[in-house]
C-alpha atoms as a PDB file:
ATOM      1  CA  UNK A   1      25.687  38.083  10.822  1.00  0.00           C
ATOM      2  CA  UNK A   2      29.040  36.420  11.487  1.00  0.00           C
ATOM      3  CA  UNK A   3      27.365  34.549  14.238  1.00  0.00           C
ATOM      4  CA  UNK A   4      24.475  32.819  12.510  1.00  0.00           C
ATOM      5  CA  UNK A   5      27.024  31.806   9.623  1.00  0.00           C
ATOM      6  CA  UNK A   6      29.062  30.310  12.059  1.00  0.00           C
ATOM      7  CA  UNK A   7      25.504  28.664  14.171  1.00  0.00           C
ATOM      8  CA  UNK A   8      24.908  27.270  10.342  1.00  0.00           C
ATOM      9  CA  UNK A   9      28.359  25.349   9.670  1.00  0.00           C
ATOM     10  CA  UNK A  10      28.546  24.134  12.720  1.00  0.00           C
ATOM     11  CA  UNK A  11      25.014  22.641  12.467  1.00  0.00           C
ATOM     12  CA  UNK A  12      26.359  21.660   8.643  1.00  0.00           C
ATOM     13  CA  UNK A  13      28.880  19.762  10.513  1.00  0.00           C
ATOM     14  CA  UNK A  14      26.862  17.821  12.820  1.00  0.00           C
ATOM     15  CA  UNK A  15      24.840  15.910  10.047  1.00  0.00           C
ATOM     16  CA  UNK A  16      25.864  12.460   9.954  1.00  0.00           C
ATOM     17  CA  UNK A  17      26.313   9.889   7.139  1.00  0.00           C
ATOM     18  CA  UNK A  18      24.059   7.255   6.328  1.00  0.00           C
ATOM     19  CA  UNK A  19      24.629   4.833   3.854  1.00  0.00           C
ATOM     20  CA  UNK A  20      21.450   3.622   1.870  1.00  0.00           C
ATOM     21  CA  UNK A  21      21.647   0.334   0.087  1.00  0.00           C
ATOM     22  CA  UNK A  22      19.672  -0.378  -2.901  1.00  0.00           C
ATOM     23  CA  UNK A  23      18.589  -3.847  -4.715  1.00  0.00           C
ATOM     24  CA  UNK A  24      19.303  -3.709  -8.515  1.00  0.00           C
ATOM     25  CA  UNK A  25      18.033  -5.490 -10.999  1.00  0.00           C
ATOM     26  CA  UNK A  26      16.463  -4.960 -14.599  1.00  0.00           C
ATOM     27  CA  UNK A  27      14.195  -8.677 -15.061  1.00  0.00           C
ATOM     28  CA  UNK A  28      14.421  -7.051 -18.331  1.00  0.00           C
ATOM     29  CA  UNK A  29      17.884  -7.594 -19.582  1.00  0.00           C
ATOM     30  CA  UNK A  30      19.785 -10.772 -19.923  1.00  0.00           C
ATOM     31  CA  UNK A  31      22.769  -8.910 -19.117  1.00  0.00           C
ATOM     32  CA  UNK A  32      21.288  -7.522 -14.980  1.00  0.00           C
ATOM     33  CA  UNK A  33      21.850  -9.516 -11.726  1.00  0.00           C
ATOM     34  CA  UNK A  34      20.401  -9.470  -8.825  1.00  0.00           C
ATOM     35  CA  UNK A  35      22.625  -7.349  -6.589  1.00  0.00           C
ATOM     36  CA  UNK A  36      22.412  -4.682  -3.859  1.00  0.00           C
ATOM     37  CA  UNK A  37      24.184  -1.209  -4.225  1.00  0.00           C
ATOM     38  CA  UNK A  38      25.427   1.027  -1.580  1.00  0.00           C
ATOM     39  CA  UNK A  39      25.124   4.934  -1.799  1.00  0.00           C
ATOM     40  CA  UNK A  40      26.666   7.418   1.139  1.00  0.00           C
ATOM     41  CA  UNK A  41      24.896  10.561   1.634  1.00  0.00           C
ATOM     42  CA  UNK A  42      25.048  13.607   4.034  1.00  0.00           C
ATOM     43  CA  UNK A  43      21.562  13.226   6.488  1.00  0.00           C
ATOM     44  CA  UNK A  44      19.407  16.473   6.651  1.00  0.00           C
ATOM     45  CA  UNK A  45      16.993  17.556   9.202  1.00  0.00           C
ATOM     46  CA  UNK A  46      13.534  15.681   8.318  1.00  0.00           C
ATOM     47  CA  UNK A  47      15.062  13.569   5.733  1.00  0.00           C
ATOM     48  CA  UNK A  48      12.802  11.372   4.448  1.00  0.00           C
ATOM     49  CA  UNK A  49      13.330   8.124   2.070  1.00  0.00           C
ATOM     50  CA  UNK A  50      11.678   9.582  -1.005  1.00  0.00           C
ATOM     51  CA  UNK A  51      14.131  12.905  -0.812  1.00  0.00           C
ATOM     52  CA  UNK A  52      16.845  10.699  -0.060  1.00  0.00           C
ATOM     53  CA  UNK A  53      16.309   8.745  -3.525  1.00  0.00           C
ATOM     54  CA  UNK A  54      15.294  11.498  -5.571  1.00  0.00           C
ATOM     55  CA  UNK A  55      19.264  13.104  -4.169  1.00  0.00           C
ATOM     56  CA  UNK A  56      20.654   9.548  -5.241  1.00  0.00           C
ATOM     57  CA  UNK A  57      19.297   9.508  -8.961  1.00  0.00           C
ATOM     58  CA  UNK A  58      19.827  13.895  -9.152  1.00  0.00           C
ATOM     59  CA  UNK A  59      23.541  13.381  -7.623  1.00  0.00           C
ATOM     60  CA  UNK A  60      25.055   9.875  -7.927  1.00  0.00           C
ATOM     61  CA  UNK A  61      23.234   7.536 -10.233  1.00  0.00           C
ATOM     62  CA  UNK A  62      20.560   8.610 -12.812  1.00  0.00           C
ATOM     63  CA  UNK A  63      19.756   4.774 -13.638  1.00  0.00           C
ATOM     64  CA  UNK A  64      18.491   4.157 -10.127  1.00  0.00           C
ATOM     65  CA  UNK A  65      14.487   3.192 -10.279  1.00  0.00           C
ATOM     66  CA  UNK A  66      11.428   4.310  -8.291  1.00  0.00           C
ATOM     67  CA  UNK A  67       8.109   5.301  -8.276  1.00  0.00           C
ATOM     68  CA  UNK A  68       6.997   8.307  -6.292  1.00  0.00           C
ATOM     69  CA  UNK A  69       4.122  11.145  -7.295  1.00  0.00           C
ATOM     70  CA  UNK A  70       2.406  13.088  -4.465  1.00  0.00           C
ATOM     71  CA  UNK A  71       5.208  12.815  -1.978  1.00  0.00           C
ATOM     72  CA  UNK A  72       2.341  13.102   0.836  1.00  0.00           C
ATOM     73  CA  UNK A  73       1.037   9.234   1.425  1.00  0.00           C
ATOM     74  CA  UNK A  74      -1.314   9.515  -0.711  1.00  0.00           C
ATOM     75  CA  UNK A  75      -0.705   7.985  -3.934  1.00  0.00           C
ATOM     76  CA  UNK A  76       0.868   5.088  -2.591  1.00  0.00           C
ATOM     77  CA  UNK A  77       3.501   4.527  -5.725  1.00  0.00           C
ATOM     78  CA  UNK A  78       6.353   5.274  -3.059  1.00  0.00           C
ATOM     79  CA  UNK A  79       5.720   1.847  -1.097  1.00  0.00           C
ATOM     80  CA  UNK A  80       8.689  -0.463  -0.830  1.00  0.00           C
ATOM     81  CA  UNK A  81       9.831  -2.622   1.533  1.00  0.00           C
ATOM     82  CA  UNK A  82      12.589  -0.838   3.981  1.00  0.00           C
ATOM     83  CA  UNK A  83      15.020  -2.984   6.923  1.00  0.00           C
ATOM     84  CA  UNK A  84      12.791  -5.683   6.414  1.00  0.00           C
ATOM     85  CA  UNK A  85       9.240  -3.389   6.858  1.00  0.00           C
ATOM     86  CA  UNK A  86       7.032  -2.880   4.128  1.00  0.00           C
ATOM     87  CA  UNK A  87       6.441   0.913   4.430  1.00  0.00           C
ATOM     88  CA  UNK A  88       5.439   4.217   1.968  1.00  0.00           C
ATOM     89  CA  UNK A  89       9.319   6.018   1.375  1.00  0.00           C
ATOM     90  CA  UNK A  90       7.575   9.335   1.557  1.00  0.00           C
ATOM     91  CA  UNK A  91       6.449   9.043   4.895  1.00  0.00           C
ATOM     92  CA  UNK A  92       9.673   7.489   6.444  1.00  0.00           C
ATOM     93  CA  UNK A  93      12.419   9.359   7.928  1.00  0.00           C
ATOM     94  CA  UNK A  94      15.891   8.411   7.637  1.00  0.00           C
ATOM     95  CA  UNK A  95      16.372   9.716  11.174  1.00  0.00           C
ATOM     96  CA  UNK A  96      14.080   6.508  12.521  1.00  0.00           C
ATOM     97  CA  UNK A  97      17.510   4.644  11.561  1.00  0.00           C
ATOM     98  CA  UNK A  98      19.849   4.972  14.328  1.00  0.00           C
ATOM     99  CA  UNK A  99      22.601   2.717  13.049  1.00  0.00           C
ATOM    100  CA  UNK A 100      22.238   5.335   9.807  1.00  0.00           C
ATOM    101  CA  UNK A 101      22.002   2.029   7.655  1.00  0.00           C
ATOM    102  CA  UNK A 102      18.520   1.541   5.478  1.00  0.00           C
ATOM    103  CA  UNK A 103      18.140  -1.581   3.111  1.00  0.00           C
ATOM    104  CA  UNK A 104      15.156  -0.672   0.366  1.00  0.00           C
ATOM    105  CA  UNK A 105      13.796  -3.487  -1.886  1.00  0.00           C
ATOM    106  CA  UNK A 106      11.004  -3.833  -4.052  1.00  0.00           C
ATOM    107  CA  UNK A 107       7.390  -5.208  -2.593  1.00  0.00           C
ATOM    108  CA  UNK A 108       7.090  -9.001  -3.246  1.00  0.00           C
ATOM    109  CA  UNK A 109       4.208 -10.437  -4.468  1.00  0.00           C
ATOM    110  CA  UNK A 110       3.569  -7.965  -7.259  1.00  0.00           C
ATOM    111  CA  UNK A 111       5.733  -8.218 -11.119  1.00  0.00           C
ATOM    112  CA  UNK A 112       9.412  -6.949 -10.750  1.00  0.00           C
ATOM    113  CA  UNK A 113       9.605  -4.204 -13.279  1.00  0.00           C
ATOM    114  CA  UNK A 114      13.387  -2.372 -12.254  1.00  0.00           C
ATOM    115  CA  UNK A 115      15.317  -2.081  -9.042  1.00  0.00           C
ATOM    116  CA  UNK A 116      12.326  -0.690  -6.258  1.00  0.00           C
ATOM    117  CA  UNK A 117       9.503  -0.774  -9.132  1.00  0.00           C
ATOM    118  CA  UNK A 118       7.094  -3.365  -8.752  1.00  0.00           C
ATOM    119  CA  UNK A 119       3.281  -2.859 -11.274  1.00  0.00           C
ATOM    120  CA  UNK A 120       0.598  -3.004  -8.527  1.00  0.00           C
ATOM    121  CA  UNK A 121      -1.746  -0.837 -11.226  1.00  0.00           C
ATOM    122  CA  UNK A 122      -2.357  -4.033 -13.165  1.00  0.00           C
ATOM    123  CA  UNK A 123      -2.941  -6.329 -10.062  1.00  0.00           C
ATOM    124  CA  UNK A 124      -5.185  -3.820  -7.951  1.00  0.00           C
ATOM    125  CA  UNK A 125      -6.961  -3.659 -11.829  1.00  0.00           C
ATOM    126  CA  UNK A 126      -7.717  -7.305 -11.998  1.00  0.00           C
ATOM    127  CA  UNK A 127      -8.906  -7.580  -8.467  1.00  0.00           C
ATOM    128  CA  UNK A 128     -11.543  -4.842  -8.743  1.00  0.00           C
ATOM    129  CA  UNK A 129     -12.545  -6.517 -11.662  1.00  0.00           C
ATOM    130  CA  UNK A 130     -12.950 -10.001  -9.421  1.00  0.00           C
ATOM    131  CA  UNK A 131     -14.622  -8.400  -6.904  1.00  0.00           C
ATOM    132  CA  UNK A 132     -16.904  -5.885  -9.134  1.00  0.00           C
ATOM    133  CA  UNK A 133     -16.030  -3.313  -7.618  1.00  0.00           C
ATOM    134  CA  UNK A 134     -18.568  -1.121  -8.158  1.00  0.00           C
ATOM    135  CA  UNK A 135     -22.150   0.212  -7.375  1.00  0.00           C
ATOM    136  CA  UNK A 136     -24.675  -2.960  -8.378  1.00  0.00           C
ATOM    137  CA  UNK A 137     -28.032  -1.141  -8.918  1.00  0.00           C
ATOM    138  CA  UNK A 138     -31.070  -1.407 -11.017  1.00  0.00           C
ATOM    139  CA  UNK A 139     -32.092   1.929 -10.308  1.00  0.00           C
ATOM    140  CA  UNK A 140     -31.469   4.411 -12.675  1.00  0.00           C
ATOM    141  CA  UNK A 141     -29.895   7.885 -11.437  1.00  0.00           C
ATOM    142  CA  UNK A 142     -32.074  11.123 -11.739  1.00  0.00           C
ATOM    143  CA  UNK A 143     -30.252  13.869 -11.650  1.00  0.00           C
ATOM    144  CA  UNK A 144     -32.765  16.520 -11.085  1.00  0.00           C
ATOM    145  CA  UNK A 145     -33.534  14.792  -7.881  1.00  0.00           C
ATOM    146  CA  UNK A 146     -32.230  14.719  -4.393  1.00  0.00           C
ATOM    147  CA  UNK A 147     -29.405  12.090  -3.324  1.00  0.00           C
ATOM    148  CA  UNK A 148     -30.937   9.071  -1.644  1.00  0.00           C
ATOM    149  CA  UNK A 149     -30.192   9.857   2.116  1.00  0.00           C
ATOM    150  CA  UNK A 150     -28.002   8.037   4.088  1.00  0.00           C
ATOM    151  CA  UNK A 151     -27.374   7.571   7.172  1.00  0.00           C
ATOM    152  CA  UNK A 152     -24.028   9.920   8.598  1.00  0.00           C
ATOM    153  CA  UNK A 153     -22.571   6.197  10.590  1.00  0.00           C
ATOM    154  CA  UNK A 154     -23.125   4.782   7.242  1.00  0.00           C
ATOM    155  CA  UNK A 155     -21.540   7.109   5.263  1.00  0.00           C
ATOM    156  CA  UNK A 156     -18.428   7.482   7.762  1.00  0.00           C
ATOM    157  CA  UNK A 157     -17.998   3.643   7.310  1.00  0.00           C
ATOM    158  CA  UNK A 158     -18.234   3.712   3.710  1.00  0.00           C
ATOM    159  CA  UNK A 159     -15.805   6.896   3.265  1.00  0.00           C
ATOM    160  CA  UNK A 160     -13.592   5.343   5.813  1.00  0.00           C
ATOM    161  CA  UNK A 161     -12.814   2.292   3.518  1.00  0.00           C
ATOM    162  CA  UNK A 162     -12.566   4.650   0.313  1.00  0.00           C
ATOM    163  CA  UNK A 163      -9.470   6.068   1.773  1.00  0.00           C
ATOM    164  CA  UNK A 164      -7.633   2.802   0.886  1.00  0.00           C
ATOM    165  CA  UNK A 165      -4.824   4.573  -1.383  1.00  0.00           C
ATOM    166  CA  UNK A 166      -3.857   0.896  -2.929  1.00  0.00           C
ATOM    167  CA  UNK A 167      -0.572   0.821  -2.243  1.00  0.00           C
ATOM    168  CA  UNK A 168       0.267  -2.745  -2.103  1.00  0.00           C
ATOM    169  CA  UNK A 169       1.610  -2.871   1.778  1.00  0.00           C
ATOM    170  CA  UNK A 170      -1.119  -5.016   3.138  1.00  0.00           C
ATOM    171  CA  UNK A 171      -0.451  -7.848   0.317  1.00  0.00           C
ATOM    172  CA  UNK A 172       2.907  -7.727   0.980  1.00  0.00           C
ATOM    173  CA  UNK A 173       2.331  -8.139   4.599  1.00  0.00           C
ATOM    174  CA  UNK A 174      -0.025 -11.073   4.185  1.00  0.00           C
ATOM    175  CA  UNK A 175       1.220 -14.440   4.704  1.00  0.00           C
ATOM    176  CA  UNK A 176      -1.334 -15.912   2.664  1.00  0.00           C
ATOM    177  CA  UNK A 177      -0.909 -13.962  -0.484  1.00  0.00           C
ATOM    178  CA  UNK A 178       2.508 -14.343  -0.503  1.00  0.00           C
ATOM    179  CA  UNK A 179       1.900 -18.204  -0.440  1.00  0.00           C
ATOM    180  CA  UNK A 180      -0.974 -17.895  -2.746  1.00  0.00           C
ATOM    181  CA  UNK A 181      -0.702 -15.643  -5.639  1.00  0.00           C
ATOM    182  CA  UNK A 182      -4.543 -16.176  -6.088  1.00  0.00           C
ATOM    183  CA  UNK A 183      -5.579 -14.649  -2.774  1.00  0.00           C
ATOM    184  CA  UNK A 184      -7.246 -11.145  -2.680  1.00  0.00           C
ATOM    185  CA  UNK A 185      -5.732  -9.871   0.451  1.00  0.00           C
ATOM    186  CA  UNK A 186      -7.690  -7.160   2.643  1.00  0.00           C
ATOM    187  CA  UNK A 187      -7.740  -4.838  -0.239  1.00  0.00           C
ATOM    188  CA  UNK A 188      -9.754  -6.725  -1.871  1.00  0.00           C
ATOM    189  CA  UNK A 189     -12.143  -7.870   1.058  1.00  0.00           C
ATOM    190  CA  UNK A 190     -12.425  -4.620   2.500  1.00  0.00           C
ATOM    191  CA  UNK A 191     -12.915  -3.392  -1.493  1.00  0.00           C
ATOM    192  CA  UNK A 192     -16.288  -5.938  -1.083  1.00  0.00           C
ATOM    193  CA  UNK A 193     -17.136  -4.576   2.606  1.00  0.00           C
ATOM    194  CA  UNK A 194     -17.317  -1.502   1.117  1.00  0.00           C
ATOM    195  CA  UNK A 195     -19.830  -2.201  -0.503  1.00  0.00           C
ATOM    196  CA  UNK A 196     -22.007  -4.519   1.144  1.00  0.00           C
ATOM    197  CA  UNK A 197     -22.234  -2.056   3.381  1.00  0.00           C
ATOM    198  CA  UNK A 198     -22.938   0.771   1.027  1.00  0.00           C
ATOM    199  CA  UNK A 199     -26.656   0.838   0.754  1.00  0.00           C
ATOM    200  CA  UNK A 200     -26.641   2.360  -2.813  1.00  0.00           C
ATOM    201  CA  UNK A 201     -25.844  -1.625  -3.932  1.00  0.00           C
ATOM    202  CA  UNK A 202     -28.664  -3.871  -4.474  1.00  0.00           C
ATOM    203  CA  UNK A 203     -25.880  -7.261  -4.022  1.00  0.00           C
ATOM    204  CA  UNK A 204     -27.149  -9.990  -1.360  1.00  0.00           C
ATOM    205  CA  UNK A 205     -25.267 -11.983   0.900  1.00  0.00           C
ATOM    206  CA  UNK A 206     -25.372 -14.463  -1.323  1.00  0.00           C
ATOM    207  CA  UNK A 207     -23.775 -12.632  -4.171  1.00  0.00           C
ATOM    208  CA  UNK A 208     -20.852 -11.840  -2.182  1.00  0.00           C
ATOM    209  CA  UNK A 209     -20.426 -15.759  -1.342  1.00  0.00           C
ATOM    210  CA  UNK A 210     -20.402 -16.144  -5.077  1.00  0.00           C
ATOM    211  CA  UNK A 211     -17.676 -13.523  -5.454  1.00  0.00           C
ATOM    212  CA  UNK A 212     -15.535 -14.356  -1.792  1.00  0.00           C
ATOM    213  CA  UNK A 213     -16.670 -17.232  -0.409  1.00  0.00           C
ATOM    214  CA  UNK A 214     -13.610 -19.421  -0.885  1.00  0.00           C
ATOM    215  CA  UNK A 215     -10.020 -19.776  -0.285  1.00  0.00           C
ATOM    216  CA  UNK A 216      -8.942 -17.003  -2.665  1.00  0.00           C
ATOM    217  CA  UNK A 217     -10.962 -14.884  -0.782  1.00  0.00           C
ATOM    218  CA  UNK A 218     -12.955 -14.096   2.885  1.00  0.00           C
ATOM    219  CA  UNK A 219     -11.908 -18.237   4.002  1.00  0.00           C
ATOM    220  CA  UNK A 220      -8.218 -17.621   3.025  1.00  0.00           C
ATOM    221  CA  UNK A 221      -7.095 -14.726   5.658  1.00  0.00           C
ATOM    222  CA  UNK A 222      -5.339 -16.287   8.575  1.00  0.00           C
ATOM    223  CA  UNK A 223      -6.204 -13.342  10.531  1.00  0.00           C
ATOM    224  CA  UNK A 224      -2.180 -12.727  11.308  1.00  0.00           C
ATOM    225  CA  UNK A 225      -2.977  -9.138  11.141  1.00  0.00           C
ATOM    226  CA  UNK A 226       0.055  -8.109   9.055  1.00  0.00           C
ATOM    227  CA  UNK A 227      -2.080  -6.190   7.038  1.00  0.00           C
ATOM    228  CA  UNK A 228      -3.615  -3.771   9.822  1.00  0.00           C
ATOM    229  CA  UNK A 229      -0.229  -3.596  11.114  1.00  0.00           C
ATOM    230  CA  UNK A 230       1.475  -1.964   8.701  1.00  0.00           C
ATOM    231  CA  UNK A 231      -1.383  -0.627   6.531  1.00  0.00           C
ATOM    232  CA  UNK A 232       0.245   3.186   6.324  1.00  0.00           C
ATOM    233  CA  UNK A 233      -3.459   5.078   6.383  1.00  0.00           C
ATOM    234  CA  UNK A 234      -4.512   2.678   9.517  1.00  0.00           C
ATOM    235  CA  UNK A 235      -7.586   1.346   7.857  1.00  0.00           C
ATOM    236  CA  UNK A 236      -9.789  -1.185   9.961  1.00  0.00           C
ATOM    237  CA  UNK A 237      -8.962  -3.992   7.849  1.00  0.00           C
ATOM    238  CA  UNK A 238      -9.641  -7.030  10.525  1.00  0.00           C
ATOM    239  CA  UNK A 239     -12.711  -5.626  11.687  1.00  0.00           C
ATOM    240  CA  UNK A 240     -13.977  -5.656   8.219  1.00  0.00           C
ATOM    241  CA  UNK A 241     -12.414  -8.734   7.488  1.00  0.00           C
ATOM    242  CA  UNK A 242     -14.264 -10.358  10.189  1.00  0.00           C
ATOM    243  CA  UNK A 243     -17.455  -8.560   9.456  1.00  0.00           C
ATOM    244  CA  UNK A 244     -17.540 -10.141   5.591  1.00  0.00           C
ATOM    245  CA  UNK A 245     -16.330 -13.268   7.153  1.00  0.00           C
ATOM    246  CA  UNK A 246     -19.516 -13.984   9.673  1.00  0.00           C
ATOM    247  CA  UNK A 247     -21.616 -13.045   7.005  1.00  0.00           C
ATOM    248  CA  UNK A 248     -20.857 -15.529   4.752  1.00  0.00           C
ATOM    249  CA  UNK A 249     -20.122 -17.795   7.270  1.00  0.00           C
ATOM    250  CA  UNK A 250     -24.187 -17.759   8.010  1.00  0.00           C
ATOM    251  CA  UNK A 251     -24.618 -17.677   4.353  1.00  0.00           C
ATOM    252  CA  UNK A 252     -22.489 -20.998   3.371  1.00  0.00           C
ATOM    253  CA  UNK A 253     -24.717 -22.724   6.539  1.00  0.00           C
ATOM    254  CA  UNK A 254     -27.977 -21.286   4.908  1.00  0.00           C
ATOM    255  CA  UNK A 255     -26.331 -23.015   1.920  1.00  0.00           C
END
């Protein structure tokens, strides 16, 4: 007994300090600046960002703000940009560090609400709105009857784009969005892949040009592949990038 308390303070004693600085600022009071704050805290095995906040705001300062829900990647509310890297603070460990000092501040290109808050929700709203994203049919749904099959390749390509968990990263990777606050980024292009290649929607080639054919959308990616790079569920945004691209591409000719 004596030996494994001893095995557990001595391990106790091996975790090192990091020091985790934070940018502050409320856009909503005239009396907040801009400024970055530096918290000290013991490292623990498989420390990851999001515990590492949540022990700032329980321990040290309850004013600190940041979005988190699932904890597993998933929800995406976590994402923030961290030693330069946009990335999801759930799925980062502190341990990647090995200076032991991490820099967290908020995504750009969405509205600052407070500190590492940024509203994506009202963005990602008005882009599936620009896009329509959803089902375009004119046939009405029967119930009592089988699904329409499709095909299991089909499907996988379909469900493979659904599992976009809009998080933000790939805008705030993307060169061109955060030049142009008008351009839809790969969420929004692989939102229409989706479903042109869904074939539950009725939507032509030539209603996509309508909705993507310009700068703002499929003609303003300068293929840089930030978005693919640090996309954190590894989604094949440039090949469906490309893929809307050369279709409306041979569209605007047939134009």
């Amino acid at each position: 007994m004596g030996d494994a308390l001893n095995q557990k303070e001595n391990q106790e004693q091996t975790f090192r300090t990091i020091e985790i600085s934070v940018f502050r600022y409320n856009p909503y009071s005239k009396h907040s600046k801009p400024r970055f704050e530096t918290y000290s805290l013991s490292e623990t095995p498989s420390m990851t960002l999001y515990i590492a906040l949540s022990k700032i705001w329980a321990t040290m300062d309850h004013h600190v703000s940041f979005d988190f829900v699932c904890r597993a990647g998933i929800c995406g509310s976590c994402a923030m940009v961290i030693n330069g890297k946009p990335r999801l603070a759930c799925k980062t460990r502190t341990e990647e560090f090995l200076d032991g000092k991490i820099t967290l501040m908020p995504l750009p290109t969405f509205k600052h609400i407070k500190d590492l808050q940024v509203d994506t929700g009202s963005w990602m709203n008005a882009m599936s709105q620009k896009v329509e994203s959803w089902i375009h049919t004119k046939e009405k749904t029967d119930i009592s009857k089988i699904e329409k099959r499709v095909e299991p390749d089909v499907a996988q390509a379909v469900f493979e784009l659904d599992r976009c968990i809009e998080c933000g990263i790939c805008l705030a990777s993307c060169s061109t969005r955060i030049m142009r606050e008008s351009f839809i980024g790969a969420v929004g292009l692989s939102r229409v892949a989706r479903f042109a290649i869904d074939p539950h929607d009725e939507r032509t080639d030539a209603d996509y040009y309508e909705l993507v054919g310009d700068d703002d959308g499929i003609f303003g990616c300068m293929s840089l592949m930030g978005c693919e790079d640090h996309c954190p569920k590894e989604l094949p945004l440039q090949t469906k990038i490309a893929y809307m691209r050369r279709k409306l591409v041979s569209q605007a000719i047939k134009s």
